[in-house]
N, C-alpha and C. Protein backbone atom coordinates (compact mmCIF):
# COMPACT_ATOMS: atom_id res chain seq x y z
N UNK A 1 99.72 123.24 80.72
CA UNK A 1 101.09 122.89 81.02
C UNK A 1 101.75 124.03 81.80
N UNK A 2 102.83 123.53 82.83
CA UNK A 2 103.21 124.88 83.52
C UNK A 2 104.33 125.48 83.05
N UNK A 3 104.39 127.18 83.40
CA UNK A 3 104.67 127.54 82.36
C UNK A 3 106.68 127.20 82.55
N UNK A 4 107.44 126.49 83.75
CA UNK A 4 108.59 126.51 83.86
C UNK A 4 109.00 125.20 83.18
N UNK A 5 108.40 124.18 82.34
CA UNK A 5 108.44 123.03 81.62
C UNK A 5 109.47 123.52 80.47
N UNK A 6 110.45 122.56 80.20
CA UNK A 6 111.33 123.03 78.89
C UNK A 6 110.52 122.17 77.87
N UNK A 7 110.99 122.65 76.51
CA UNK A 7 110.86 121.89 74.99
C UNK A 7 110.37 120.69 74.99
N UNK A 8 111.25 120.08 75.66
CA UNK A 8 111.57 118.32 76.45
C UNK A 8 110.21 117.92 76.59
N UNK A 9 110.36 118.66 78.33
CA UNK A 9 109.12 118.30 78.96
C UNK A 9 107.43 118.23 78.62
N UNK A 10 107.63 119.43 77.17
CA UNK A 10 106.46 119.36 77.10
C UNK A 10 106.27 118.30 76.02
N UNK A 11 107.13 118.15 74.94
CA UNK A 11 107.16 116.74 73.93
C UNK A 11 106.41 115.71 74.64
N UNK A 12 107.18 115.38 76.18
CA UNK A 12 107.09 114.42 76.68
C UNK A 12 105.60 114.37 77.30
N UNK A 13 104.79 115.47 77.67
CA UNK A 13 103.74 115.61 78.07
C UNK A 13 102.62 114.96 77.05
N UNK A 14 102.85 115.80 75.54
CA UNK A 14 102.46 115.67 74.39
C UNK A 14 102.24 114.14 74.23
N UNK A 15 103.52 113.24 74.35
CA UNK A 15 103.69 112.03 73.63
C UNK A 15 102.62 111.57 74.70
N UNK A 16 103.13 111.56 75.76
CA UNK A 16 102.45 110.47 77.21
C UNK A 16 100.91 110.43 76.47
N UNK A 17 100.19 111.66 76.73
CA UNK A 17 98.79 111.84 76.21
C UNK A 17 98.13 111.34 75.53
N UNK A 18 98.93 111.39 74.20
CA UNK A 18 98.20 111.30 73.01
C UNK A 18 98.54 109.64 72.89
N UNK A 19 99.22 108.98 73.54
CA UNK A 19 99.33 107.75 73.50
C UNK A 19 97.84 106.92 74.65
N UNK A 20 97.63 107.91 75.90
CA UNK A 20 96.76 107.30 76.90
C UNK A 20 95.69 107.06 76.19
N UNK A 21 95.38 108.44 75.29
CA UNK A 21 94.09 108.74 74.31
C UNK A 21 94.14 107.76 73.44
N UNK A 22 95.19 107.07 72.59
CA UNK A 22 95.40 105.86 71.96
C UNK A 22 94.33 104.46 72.42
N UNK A 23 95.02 104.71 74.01
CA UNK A 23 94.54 103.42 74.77
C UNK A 23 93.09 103.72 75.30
N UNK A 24 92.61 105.15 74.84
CA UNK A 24 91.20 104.90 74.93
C UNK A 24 90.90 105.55 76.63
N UNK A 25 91.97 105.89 77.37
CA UNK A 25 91.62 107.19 78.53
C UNK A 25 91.27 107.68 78.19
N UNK A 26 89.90 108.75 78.90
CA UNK A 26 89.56 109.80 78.67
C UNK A 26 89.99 111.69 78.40
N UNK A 27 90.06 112.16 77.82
CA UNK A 27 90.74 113.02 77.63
C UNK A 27 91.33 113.64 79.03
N UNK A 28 90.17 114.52 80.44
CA UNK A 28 91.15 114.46 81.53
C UNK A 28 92.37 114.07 81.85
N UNK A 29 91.15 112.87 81.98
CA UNK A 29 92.57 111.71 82.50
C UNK A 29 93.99 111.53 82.08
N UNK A 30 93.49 111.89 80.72
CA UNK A 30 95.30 111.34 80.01
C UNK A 30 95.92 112.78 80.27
N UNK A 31 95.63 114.15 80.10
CA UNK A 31 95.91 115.03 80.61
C UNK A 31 96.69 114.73 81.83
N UNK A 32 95.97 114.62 82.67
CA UNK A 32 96.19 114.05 84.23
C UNK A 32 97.18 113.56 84.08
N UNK A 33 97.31 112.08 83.64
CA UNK A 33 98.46 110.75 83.70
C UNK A 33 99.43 111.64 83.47
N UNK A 34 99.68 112.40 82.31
CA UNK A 34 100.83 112.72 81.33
C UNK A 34 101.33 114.20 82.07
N UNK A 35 100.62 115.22 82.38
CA UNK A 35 101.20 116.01 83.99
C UNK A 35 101.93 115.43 84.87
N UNK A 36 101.19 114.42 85.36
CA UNK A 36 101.93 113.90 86.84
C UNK A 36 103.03 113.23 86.50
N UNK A 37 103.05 112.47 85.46
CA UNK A 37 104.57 111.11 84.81
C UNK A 37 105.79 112.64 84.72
N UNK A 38 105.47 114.04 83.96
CA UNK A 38 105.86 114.81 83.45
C UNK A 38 106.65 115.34 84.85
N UNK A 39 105.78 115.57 85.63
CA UNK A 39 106.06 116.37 87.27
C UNK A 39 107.17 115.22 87.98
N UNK A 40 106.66 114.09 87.58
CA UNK A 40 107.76 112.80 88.69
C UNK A 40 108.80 113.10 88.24
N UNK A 41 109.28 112.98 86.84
CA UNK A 41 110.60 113.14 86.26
C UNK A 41 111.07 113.90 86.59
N UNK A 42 110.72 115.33 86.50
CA UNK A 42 111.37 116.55 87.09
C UNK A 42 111.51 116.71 88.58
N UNK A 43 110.52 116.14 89.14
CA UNK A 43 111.12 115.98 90.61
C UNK A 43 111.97 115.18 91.12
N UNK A 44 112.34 114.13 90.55
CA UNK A 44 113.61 112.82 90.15
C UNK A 44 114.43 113.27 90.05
N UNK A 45 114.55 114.23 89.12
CA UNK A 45 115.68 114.84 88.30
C UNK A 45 116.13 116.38 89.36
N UNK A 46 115.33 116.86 90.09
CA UNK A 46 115.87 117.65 91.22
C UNK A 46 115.00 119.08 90.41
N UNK A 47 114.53 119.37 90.05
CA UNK A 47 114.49 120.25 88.99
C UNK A 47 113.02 121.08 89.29
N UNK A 48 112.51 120.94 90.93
CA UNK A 48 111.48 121.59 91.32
C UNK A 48 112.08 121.99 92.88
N UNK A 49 111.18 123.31 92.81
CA UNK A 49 111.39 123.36 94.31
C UNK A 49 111.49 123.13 95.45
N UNK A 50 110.70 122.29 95.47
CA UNK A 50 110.17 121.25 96.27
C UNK A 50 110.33 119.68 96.19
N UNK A 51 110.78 118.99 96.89
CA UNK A 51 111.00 117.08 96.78
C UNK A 51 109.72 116.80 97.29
N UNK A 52 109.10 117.43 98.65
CA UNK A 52 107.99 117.06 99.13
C UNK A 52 106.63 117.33 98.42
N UNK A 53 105.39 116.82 98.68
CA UNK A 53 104.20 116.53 97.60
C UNK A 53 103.40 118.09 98.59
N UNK A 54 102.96 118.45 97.43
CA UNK A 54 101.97 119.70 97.70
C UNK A 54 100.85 119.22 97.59
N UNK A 55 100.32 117.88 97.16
CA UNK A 55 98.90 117.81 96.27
C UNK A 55 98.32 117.03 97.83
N UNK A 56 97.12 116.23 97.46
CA UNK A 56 96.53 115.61 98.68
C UNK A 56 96.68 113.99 98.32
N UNK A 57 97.39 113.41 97.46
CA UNK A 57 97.18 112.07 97.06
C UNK A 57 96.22 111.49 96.09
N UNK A 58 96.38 110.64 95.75
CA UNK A 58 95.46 110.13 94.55
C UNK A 58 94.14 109.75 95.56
N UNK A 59 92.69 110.48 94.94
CA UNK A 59 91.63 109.97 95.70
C UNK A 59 90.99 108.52 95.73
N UNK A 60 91.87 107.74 95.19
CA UNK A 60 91.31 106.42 95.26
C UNK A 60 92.16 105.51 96.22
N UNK A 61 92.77 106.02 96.75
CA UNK A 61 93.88 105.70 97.91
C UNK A 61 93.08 105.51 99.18
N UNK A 62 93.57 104.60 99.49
CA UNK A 62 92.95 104.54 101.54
C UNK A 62 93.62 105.84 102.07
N UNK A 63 93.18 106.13 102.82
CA UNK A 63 93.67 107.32 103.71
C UNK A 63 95.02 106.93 104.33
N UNK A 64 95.04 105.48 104.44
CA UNK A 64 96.40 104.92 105.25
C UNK A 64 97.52 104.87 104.42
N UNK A 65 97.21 104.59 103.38
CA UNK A 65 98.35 104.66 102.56
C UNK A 65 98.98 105.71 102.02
N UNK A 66 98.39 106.84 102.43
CA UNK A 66 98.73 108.26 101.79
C UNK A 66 100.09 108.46 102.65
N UNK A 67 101.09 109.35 101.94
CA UNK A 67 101.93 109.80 103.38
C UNK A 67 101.55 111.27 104.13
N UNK A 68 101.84 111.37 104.83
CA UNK A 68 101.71 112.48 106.21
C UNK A 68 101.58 113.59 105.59
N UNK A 69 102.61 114.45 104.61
CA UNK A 69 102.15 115.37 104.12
C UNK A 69 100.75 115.25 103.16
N UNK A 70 100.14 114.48 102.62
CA UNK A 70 99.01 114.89 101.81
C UNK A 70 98.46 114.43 102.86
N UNK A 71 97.93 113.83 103.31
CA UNK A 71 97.22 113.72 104.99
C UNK A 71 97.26 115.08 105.36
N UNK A 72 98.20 115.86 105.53
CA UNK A 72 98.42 116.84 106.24
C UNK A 72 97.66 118.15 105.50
N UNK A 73 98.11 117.92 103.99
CA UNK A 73 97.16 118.74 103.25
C UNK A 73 95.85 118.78 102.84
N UNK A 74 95.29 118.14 103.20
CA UNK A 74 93.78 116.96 103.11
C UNK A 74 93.35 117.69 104.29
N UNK A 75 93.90 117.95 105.38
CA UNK A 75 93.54 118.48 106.66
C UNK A 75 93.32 119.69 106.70
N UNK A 76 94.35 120.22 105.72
CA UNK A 76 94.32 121.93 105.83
C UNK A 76 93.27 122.13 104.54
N UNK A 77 93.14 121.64 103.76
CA UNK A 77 91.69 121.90 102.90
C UNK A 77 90.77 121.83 103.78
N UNK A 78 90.48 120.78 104.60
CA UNK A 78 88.93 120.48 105.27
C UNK A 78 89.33 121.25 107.12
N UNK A 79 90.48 122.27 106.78
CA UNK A 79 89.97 123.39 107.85
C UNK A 79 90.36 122.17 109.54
N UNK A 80 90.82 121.60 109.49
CA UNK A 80 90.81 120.64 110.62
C UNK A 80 92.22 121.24 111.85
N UNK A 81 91.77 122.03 112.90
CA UNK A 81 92.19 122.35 113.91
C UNK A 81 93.85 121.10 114.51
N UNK A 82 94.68 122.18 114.58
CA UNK A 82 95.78 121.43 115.18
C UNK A 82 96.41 120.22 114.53
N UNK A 83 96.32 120.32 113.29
CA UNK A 83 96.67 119.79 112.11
C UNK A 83 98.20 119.57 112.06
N UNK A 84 99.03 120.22 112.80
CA UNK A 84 100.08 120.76 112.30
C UNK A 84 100.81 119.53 113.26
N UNK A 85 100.55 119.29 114.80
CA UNK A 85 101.24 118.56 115.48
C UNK A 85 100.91 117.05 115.31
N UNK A 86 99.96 116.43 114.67
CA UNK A 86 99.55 115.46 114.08
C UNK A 86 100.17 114.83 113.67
N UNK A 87 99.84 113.21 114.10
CA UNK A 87 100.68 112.49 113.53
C UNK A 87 100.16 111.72 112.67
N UNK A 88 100.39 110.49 111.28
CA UNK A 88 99.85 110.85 110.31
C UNK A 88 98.22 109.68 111.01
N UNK A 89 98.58 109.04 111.54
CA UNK A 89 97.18 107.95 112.56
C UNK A 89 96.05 109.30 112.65
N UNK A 90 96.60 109.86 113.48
CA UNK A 90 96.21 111.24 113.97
C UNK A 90 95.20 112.04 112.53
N UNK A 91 96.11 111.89 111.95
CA UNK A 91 95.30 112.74 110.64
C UNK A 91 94.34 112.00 109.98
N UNK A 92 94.53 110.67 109.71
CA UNK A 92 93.49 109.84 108.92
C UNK A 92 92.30 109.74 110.17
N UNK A 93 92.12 110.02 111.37
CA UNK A 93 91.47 109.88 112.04
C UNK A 93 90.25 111.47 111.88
N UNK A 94 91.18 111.77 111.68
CA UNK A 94 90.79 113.35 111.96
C UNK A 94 89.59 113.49 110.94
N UNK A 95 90.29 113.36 109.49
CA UNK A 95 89.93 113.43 108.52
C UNK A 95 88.31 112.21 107.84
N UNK A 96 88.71 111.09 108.77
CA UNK A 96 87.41 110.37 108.92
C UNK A 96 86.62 110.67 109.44
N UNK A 97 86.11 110.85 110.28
CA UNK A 97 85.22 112.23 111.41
C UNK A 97 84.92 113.59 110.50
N UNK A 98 85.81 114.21 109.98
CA UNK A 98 85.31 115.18 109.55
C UNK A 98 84.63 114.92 107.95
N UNK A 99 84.91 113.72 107.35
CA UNK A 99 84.51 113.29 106.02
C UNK A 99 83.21 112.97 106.26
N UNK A 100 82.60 112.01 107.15
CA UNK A 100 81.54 110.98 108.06
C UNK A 100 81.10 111.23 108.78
């Protein structure tokens, strides 16, 4: 858990979890679920630095459906040249070629 989460947040981490684990998710996973539900709220609620997504998108996503910034960050993991002026066509393209 990170370490700027209040009392709240982490209850709420706690509950999410141990309920996924209920439903028989795998431990990760419910980890996982109960982070990210934990992270939306607080980013809802204004309460991170950032509004925009740092991560690369959920990997079970088409590449098309991602938006531009995790496209964009997907690009800068896999090192992909001129990344920056890209548009997001541009990036799922990029990123297919360099995946394939």
């Amino acid at each position: 858990m990170p370490r700027r989460w209040t009392a709240k947040d982490e209850r709420q981490y706690e509950h999410i979890k141990e309920s996924q684990l209920d439903d028989g998710t795998k431990y990760d996973e419910a980890q996982e679920i109960a982070a990210r539900t934990v992270n939306k709220r607080r980013r809802e609620e204004g309460r991170t630095p950032s509004t925009r997504t740092q991560g690369t998108g959920n990997p079970n996503t088409a590449l098309a459906e991602r938006t531009r910034d995790e496209l964009y960050n997907r690009a800068k993991e896999l090192k992909i040249e001129g990344r920056g002026s890209m548009r997001k066509a541009d990036l799922v393209r990029a990123i297919q070629s360099k995946r394939g």
